[in-house]
C-alpha atoms as a PDB file:
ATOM      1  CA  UNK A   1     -10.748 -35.575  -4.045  1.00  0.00           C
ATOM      2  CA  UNK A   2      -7.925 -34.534  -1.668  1.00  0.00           C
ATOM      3  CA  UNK A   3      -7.570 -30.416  -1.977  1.00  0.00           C
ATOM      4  CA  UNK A   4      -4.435 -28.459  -0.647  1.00  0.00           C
ATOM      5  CA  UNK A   5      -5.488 -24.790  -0.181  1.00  0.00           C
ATOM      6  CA  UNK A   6      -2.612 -21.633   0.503  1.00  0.00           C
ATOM      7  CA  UNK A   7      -3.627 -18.339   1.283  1.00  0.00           C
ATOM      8  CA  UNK A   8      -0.025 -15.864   1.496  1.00  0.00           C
ATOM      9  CA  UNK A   9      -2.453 -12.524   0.361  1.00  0.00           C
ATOM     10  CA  UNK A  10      -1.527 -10.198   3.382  1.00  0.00           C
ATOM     11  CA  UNK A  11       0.618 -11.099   6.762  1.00  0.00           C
ATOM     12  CA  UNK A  12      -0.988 -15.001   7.024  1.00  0.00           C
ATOM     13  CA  UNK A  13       1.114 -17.849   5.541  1.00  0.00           C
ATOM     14  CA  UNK A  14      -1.733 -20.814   5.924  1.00  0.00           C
ATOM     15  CA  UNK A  15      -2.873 -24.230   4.029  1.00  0.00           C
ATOM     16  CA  UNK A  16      -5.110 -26.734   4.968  1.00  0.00           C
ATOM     17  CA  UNK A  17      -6.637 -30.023   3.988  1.00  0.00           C
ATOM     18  CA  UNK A  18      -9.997 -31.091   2.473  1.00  0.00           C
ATOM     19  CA  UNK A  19     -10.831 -34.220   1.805  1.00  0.00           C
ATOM     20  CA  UNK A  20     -14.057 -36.198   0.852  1.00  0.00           C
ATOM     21  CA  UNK A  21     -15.310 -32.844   2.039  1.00  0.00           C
ATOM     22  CA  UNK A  22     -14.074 -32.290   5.750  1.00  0.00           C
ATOM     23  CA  UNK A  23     -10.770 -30.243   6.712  1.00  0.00           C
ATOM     24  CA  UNK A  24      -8.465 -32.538   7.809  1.00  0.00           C
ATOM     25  CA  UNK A  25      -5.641 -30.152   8.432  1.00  0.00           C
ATOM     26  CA  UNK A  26      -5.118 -26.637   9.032  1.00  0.00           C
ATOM     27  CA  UNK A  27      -1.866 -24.422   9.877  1.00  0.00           C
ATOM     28  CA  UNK A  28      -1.997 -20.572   9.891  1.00  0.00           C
ATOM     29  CA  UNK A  29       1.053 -18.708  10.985  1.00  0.00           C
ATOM     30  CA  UNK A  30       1.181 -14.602  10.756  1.00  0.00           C
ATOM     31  CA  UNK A  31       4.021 -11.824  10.970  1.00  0.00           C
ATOM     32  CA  UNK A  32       1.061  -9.412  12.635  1.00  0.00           C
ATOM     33  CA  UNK A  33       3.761  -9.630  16.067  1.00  0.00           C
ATOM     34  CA  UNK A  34       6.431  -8.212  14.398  1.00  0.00           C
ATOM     35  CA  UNK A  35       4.008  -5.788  11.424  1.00  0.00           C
ATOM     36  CA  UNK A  36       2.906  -4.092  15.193  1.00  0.00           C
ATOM     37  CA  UNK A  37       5.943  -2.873  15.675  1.00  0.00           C
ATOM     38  CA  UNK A  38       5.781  -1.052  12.711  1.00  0.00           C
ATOM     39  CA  UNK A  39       1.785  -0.066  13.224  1.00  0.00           C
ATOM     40  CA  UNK A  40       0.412  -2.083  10.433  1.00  0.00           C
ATOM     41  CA  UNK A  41       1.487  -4.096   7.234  1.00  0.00           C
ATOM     42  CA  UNK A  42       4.742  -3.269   5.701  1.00  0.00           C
ATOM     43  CA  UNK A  43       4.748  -5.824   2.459  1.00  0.00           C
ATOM     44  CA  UNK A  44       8.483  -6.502   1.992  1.00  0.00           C
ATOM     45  CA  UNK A  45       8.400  -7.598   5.767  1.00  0.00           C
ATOM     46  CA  UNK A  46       5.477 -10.128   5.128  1.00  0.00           C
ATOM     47  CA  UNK A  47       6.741 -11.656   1.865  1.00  0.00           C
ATOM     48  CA  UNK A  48       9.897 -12.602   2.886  1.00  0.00           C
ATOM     49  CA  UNK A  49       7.896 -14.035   6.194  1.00  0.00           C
ATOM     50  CA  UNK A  50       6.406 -16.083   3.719  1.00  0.00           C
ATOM     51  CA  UNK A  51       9.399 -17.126   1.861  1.00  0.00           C
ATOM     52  CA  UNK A  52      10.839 -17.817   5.174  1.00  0.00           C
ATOM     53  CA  UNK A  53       7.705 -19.895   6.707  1.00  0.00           C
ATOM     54  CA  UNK A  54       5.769 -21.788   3.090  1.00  0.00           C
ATOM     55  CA  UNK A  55       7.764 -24.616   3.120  1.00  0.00           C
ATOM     56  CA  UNK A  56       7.511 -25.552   6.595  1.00  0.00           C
ATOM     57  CA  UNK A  57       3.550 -24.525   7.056  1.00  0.00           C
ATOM     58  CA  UNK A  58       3.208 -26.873   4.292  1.00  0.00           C
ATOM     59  CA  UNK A  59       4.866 -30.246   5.853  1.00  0.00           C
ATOM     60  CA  UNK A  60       2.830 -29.526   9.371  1.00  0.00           C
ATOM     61  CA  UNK A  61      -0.572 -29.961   7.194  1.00  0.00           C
ATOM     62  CA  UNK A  62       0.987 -32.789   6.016  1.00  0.00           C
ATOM     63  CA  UNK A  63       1.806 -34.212   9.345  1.00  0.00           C
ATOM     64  CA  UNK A  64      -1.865 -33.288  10.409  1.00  0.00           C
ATOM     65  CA  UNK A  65      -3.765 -34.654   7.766  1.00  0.00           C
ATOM     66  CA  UNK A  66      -1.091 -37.796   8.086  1.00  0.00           C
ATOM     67  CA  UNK A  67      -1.597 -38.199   3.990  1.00  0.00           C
ATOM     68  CA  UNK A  68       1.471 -37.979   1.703  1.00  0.00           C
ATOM     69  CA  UNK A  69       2.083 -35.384  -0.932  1.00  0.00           C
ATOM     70  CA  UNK A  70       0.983 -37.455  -4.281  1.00  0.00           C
ATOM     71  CA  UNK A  71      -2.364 -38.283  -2.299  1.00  0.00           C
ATOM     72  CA  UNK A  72      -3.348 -34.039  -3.301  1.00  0.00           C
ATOM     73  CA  UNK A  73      -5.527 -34.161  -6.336  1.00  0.00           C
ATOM     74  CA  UNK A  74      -5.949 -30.198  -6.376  1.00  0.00           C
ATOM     75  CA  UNK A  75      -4.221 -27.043  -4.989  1.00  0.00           C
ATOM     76  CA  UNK A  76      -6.172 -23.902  -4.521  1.00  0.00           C
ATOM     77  CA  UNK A  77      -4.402 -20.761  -4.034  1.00  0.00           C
ATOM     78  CA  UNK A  78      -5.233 -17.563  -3.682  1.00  0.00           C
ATOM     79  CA  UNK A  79      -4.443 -15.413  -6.912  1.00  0.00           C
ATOM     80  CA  UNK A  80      -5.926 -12.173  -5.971  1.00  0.00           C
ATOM     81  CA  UNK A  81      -6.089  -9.380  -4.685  1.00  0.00           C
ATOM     82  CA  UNK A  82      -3.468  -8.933  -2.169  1.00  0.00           C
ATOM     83  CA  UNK A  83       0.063  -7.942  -1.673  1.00  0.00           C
ATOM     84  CA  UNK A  84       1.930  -8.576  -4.365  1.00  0.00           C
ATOM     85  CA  UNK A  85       5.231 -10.553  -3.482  1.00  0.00           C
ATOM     86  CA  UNK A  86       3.068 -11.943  -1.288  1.00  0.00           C
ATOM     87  CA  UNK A  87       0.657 -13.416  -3.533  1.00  0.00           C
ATOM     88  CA  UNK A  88       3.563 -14.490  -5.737  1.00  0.00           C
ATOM     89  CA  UNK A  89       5.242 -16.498  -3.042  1.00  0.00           C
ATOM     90  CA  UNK A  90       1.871 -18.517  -2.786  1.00  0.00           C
ATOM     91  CA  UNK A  91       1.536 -18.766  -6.622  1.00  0.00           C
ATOM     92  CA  UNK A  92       5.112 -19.827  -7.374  1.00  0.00           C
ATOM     93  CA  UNK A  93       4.749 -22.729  -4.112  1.00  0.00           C
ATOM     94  CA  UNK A  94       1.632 -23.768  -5.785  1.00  0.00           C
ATOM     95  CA  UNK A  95       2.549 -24.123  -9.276  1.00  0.00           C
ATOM     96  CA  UNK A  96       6.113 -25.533  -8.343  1.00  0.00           C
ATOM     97  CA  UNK A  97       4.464 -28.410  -5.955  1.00  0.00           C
ATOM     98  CA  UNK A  98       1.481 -28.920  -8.518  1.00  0.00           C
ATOM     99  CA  UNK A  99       3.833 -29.862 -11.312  1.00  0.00           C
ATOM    100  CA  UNK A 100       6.063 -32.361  -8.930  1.00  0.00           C
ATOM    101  CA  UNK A 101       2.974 -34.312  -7.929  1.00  0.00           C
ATOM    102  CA  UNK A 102       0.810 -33.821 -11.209  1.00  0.00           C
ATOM    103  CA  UNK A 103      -2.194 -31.946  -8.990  1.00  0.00           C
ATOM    104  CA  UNK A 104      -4.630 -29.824 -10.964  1.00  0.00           C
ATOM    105  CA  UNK A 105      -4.115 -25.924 -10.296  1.00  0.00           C
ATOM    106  CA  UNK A 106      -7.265 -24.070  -8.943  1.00  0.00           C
ATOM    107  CA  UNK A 107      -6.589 -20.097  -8.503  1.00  0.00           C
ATOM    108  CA  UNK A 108      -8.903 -18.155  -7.199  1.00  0.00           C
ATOM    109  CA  UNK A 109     -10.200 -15.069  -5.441  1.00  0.00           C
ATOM    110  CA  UNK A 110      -9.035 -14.045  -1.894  1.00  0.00           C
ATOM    111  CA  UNK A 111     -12.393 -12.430  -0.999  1.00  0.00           C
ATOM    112  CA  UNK A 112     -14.600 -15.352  -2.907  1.00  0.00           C
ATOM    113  CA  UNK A 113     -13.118 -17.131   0.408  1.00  0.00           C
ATOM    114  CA  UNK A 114     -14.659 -14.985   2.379  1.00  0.00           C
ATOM    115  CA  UNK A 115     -17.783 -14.672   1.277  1.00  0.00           C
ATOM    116  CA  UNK A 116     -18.280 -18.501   1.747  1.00  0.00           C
ATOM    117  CA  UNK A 117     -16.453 -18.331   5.176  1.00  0.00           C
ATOM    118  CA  UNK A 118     -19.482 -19.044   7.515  1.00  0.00           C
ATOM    119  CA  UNK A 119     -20.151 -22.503   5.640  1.00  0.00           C
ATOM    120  CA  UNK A 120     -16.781 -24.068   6.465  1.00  0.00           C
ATOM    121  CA  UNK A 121     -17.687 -26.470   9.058  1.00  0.00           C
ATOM    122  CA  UNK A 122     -21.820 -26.079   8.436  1.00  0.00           C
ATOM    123  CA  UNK A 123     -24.789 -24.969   6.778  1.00  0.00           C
ATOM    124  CA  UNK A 124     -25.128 -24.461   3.229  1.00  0.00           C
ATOM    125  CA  UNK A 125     -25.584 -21.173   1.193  1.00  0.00           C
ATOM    126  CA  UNK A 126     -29.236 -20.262  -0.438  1.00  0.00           C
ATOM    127  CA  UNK A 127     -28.806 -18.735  -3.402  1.00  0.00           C
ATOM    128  CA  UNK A 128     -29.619 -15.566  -4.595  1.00  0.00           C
ATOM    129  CA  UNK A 129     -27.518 -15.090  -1.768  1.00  0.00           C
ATOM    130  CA  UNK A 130     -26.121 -11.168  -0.280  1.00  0.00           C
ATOM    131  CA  UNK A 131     -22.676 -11.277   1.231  1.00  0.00           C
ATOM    132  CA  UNK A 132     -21.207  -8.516   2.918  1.00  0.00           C
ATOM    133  CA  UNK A 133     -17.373  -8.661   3.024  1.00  0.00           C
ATOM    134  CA  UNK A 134     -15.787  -6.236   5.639  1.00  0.00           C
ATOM    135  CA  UNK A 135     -11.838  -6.410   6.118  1.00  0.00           C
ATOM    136  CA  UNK A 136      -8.180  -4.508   6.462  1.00  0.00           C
ATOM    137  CA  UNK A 137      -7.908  -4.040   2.457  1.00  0.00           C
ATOM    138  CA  UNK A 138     -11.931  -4.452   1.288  1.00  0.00           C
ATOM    139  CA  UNK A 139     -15.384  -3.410   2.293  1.00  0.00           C
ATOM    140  CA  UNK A 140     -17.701  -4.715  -0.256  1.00  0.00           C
ATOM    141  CA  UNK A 141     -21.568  -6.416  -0.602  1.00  0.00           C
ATOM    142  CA  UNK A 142     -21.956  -8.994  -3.427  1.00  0.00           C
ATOM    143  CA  UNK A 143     -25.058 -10.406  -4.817  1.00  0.00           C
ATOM    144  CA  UNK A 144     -23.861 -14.114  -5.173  1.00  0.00           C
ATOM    145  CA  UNK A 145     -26.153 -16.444  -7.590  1.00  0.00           C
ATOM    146  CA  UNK A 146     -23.769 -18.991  -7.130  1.00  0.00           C
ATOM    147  CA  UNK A 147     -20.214 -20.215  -6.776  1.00  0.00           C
ATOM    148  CA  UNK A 148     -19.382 -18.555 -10.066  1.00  0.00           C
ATOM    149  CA  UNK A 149     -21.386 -16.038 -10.626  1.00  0.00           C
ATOM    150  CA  UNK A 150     -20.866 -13.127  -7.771  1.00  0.00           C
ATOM    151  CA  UNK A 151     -20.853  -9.480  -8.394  1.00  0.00           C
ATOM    152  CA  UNK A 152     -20.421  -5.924  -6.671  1.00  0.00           C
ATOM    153  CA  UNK A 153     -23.193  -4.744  -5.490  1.00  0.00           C
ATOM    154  CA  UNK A 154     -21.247  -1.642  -3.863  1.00  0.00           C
ATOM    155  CA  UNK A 155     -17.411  -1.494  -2.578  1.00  0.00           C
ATOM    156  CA  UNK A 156     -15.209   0.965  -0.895  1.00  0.00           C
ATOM    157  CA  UNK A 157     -14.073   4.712  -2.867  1.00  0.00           C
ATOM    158  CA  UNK A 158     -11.112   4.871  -0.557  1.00  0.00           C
ATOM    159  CA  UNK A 159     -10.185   2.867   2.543  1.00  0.00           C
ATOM    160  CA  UNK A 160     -11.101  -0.087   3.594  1.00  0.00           C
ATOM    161  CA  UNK A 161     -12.910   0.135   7.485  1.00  0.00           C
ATOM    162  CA  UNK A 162     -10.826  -2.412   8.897  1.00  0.00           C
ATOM    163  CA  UNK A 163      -7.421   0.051   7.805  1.00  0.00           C
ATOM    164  CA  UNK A 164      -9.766   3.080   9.498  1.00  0.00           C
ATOM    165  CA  UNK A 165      -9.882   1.035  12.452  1.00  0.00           C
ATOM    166  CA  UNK A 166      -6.308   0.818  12.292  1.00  0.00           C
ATOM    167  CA  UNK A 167      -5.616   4.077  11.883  1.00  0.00           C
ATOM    168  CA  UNK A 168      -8.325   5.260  15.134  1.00  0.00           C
ATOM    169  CA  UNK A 169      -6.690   3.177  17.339  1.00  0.00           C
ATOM    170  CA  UNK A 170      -3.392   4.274  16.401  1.00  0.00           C
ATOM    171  CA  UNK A 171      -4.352   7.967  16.890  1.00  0.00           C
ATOM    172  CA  UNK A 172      -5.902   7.508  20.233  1.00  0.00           C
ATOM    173  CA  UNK A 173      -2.600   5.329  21.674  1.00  0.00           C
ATOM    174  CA  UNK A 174      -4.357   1.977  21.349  1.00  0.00           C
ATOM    175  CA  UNK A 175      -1.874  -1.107  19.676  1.00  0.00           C
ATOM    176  CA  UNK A 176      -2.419  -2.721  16.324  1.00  0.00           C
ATOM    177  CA  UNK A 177      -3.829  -4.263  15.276  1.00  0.00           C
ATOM    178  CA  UNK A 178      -6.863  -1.588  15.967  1.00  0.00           C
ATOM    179  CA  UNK A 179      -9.892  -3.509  15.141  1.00  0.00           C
ATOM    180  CA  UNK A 180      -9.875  -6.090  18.558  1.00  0.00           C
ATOM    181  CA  UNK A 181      -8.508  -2.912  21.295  1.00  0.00           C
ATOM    182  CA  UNK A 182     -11.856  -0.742  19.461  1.00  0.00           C
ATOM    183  CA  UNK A 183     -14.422  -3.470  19.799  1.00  0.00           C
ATOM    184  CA  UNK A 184     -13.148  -4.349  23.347  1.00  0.00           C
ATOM    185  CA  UNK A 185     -13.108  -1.091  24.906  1.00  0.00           C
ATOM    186  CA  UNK A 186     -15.966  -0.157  23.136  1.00  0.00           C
ATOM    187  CA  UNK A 187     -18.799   1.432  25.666  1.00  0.00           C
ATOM    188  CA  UNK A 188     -22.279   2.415  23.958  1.00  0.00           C
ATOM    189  CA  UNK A 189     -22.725   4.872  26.685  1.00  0.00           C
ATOM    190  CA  UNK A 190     -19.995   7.143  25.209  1.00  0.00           C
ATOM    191  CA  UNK A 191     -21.165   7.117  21.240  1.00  0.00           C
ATOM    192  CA  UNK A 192     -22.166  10.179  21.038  1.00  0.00           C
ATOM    193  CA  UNK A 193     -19.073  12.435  19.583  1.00  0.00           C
ATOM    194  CA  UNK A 194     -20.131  13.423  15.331  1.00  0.00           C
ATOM    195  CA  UNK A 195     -17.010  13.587  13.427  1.00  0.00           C
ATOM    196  CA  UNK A 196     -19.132  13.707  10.290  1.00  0.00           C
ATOM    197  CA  UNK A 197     -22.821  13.506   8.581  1.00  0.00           C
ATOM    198  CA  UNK A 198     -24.423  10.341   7.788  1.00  0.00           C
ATOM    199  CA  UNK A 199     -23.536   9.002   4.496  1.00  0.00           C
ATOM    200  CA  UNK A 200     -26.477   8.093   1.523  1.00  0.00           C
ATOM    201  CA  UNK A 201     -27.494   4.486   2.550  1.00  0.00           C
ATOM    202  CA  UNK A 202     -27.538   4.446  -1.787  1.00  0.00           C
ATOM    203  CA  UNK A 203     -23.673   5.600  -1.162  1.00  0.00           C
ATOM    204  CA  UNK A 204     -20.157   3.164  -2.062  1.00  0.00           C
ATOM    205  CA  UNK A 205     -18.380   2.624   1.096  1.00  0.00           C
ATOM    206  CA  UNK A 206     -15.835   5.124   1.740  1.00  0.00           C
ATOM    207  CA  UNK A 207     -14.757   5.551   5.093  1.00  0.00           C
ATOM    208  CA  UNK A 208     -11.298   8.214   4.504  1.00  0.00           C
ATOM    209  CA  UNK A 209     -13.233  11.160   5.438  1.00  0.00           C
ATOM    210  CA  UNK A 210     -14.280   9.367   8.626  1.00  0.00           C
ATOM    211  CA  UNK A 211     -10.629   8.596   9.478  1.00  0.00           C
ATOM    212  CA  UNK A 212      -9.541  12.554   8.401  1.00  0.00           C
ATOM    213  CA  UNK A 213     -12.207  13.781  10.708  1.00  0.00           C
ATOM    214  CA  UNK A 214     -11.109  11.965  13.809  1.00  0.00           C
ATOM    215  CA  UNK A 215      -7.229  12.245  12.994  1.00  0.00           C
ATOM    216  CA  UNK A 216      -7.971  16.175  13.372  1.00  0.00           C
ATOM    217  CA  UNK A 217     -10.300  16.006  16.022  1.00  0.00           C
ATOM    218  CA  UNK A 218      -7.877  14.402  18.296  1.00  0.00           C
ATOM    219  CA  UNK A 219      -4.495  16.600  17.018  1.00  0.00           C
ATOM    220  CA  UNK A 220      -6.760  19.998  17.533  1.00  0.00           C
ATOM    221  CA  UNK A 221      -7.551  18.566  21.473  1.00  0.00           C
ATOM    222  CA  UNK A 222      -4.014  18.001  21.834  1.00  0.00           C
ATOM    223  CA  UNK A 223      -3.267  21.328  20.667  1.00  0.00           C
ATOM    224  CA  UNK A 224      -5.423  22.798  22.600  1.00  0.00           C
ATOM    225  CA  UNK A 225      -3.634  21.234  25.747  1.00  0.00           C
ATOM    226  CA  UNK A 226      -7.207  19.345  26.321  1.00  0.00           C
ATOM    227  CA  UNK A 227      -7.078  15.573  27.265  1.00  0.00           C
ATOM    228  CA  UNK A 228      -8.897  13.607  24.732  1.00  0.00           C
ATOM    229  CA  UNK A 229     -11.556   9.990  26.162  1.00  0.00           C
ATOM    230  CA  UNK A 230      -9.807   7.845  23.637  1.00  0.00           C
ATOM    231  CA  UNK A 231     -12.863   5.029  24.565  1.00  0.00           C
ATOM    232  CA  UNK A 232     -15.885   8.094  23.611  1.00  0.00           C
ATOM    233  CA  UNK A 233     -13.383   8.467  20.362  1.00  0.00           C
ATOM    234  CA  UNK A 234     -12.971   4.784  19.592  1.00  0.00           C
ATOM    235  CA  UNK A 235     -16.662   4.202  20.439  1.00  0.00           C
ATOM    236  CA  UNK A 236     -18.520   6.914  18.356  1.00  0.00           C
ATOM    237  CA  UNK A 237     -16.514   5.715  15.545  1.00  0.00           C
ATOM    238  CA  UNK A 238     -17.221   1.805  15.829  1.00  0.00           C
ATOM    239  CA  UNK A 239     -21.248   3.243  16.088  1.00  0.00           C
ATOM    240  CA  UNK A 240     -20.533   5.583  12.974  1.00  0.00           C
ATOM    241  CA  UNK A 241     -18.756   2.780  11.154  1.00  0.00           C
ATOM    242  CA  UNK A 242     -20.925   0.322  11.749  1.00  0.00           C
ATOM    243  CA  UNK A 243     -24.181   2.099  11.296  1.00  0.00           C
ATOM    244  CA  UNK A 244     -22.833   3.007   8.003  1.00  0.00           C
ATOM    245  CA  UNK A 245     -22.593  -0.746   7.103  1.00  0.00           C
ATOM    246  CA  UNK A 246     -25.916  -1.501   7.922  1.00  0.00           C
ATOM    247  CA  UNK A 247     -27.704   1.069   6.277  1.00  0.00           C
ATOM    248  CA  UNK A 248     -25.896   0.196   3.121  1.00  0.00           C
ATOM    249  CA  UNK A 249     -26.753  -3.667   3.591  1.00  0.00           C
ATOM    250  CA  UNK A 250     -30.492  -3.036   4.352  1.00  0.00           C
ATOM    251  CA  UNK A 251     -30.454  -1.068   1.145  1.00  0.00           C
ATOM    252  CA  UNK A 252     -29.185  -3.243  -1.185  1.00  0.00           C
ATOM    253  CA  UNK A 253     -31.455  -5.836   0.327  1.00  0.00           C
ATOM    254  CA  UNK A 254     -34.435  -3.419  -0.904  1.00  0.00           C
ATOM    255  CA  UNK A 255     -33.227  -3.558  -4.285  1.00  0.00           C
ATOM    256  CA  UNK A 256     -32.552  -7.351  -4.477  1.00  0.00           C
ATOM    257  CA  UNK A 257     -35.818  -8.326  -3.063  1.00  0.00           C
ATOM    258  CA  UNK A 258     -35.610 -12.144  -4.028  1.00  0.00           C
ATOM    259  CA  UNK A 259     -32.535 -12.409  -2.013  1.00  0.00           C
ATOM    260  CA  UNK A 260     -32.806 -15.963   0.432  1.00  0.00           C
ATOM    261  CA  UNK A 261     -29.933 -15.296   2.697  1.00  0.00           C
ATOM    262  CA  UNK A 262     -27.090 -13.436   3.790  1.00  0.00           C
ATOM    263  CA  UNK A 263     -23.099 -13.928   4.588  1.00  0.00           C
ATOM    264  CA  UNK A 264     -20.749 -12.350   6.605  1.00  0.00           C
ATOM    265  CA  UNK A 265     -17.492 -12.269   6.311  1.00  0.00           C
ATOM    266  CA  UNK A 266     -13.574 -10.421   6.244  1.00  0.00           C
ATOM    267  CA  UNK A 267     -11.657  -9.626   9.520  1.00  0.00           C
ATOM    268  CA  UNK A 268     -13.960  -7.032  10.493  1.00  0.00           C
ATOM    269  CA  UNK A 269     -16.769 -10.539  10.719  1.00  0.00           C
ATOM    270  CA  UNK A 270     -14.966 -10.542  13.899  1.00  0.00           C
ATOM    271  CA  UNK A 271     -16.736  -7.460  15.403  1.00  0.00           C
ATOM    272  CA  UNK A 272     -19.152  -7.785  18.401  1.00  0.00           C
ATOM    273  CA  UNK A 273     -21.466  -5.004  17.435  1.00  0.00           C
ATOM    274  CA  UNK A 274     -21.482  -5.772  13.640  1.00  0.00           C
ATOM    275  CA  UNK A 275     -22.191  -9.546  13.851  1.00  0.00           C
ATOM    276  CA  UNK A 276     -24.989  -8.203  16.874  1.00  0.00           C
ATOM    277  CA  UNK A 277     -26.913  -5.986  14.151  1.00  0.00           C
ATOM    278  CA  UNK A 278     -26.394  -8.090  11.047  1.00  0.00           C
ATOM    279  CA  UNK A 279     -28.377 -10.973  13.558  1.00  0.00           C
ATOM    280  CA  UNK A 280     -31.395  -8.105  13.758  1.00  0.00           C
ATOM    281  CA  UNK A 281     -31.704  -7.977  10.044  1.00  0.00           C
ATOM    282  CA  UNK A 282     -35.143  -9.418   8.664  1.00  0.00           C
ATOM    283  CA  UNK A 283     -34.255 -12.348   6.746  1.00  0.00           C
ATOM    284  CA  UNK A 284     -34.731 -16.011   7.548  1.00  0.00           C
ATOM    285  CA  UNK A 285     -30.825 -17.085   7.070  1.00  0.00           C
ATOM    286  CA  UNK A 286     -28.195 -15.225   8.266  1.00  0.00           C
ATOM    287  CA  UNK A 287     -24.738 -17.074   8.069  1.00  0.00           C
ATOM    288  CA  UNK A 288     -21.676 -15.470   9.983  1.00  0.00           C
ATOM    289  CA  UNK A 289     -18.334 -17.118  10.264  1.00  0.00           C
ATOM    290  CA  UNK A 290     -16.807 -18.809  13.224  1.00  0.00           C
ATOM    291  CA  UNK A 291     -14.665 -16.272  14.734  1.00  0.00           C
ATOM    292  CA  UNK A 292     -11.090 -18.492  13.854  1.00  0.00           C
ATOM    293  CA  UNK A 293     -12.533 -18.435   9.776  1.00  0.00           C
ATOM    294  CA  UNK A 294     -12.898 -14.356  10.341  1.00  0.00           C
ATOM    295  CA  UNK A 295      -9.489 -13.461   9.124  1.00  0.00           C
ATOM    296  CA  UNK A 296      -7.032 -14.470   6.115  1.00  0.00           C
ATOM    297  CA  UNK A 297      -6.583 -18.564   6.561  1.00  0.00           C
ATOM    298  CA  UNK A 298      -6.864 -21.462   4.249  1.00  0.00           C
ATOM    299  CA  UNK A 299     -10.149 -23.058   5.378  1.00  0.00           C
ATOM    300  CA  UNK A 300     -11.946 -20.558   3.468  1.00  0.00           C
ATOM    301  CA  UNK A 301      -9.419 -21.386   0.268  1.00  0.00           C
ATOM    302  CA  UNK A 302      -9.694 -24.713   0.297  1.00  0.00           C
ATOM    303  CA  UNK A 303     -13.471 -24.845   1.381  1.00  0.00           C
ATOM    304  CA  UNK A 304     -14.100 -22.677  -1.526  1.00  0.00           C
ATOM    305  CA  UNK A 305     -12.361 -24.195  -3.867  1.00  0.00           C
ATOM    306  CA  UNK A 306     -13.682 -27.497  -2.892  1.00  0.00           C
ATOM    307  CA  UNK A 307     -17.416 -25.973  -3.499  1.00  0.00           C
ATOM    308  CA  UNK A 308     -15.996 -24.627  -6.758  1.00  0.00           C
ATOM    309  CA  UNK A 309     -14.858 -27.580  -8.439  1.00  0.00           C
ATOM    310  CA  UNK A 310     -18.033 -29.555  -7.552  1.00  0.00           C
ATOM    311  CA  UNK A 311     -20.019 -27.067  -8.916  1.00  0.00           C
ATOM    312  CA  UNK A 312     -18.374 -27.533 -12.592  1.00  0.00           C
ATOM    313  CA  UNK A 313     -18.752 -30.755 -12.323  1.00  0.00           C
ATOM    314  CA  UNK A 314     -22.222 -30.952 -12.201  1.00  0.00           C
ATOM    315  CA  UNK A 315     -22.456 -28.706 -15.010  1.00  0.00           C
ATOM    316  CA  UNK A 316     -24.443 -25.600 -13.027  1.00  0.00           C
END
């Protein structure tokens, strides 16, 4: 089984290679250079990156993996959620190369890729299984029973955290994307500005008000004429933020108390202080991605999708 996996859900234009199990090729290439000058995604810019970029991301995997076309037995692609023209340029590549070399069409779920992100290259998922999904469009935790059945266990009223973290770093003059310049500069000696009370650990996600309350914070200081610490800003919000997470992850641990492991995984997987405290939780397995399978690629696609289609074979 030879799988061809394409992720085009955001900024990303990526495939890769599985076959007999192992990634034999992989190719990601992003618009993020050019979506900073504009301080964060602007869709029509990143689908017609895509349109621009499929065709050729597609013959360097082929030139990596050094098989030929009518050698892929299935394509995965990601169907949803994301952008979408973006999404569409993946679909209609998919479909339009599946029907030219007879390969079976697999669509599936962006975020279902990222929930199995840490067992790419290693390790294997025990099932029931928690995974808590942190990125630029989601923040959600999913009790996962398998590679089929997966559910929300609690997602985000409003914006996602990595968007917040965005929007912080924009606010205090850092570059975007916001979530790398936060965790970098990020000092646990200056955490100790409160923008807002503590959310309900039995709370959805919903991180807007956060963002609102520093947004003001820093335009009443510059009112004022007073010179704002953009680190003590950025800082008290990555504790805030993350705190948050945790508190809703140990909670939905105590109500799925047969749970045998837990994932990580979204661009925010890429955070120091998150992937620190998710190690101090008291379970016996705690997977967490390699930091290149953090963000949107087509490992996680095709690695999925690999897992997917074995797993209907065998019948559940």
């Amino acid at each position: 089984m030879t799988i061809l996996g394409i992720e085009t859900s955001c900024d990303e234009t990526s495939m890769a290679i599985i076959k007999n199990d192992k990634i034999i090729a992989h190719y990601t290439t992003t618009s993020s250079d050019v979506q900073a000058t504009y301080g964060g995604v602007v869709p029509e810019v990143a689908n017609r990156y895509h349109l621009k970029n499929i065709h050729n991301v597609f013959l360097k995997v082929l030139e990596e993996s050094k098989i030929n076309a009518d050698e892929i037995t299935h394509i995965v692609f990601t169907n949803n959620p994301g952008l979408p023209g973006c999404l569409y340029v993946g679909k209609v590549f998919a479909k339009t190369l599946a029907s030219i070399i007879n390969a079976e069409l697999v669509p599936v779920n962006h975020l279902y890729g990222h929930i199995f992100s840490a067992y790419i290259e290693s390790g294997k998922p025990l099932f029931p299984m928690l995974s808590v999904v942190i990125s630029g469009g989601h923040s959600s935790i999913y009790l996962v029973n398998d590679f089929e059945d997966i559910s929300v266990l609690n997602e985000t009223q409003d914006d996602a955290l990595g968007e917040v973290y965005d929007k912080v770093a924009r606010v205090v003059g850092w570059n975007y994307p916001g979530g790398p310049v936060i965790d970098k500069n990020y000092d646990d000696n200056k955490t100790n500005l409160k923008f807002m009370q503590p959310m309900s650990a039995a709370a959805k996600f919903s991180f807007s008000g956060l963002k609102t309350s520093i947004i003001n914070y820093v335009h009443n200081k510059k009112q004022l004429g007073i010179e704002i610490d953009p680190i003590a800003i950025a800082s008290s919000f990555q504790k805030f933020a993350i705190d948050d997470v945790m508190k809703k992850v140990k909670y939905a641990l105590s109500e799925n108390i047969n749970i045998k492991c837990i994932s990580l995984g979204g661009g925010v997987s890429a955070n120091s202080l998150l992937r620190s405290e998710m190690q101090k939780l008291n379970i016996d397995q705690i997977d967490i991605p390699l930091l290149k399978y953090t963000g949107d690629q087509a490992a996680m696609i095709a690695f999925y999708g690999n897992e997917l289609i074995k797993f209907k074979k065998r019948g559940k």
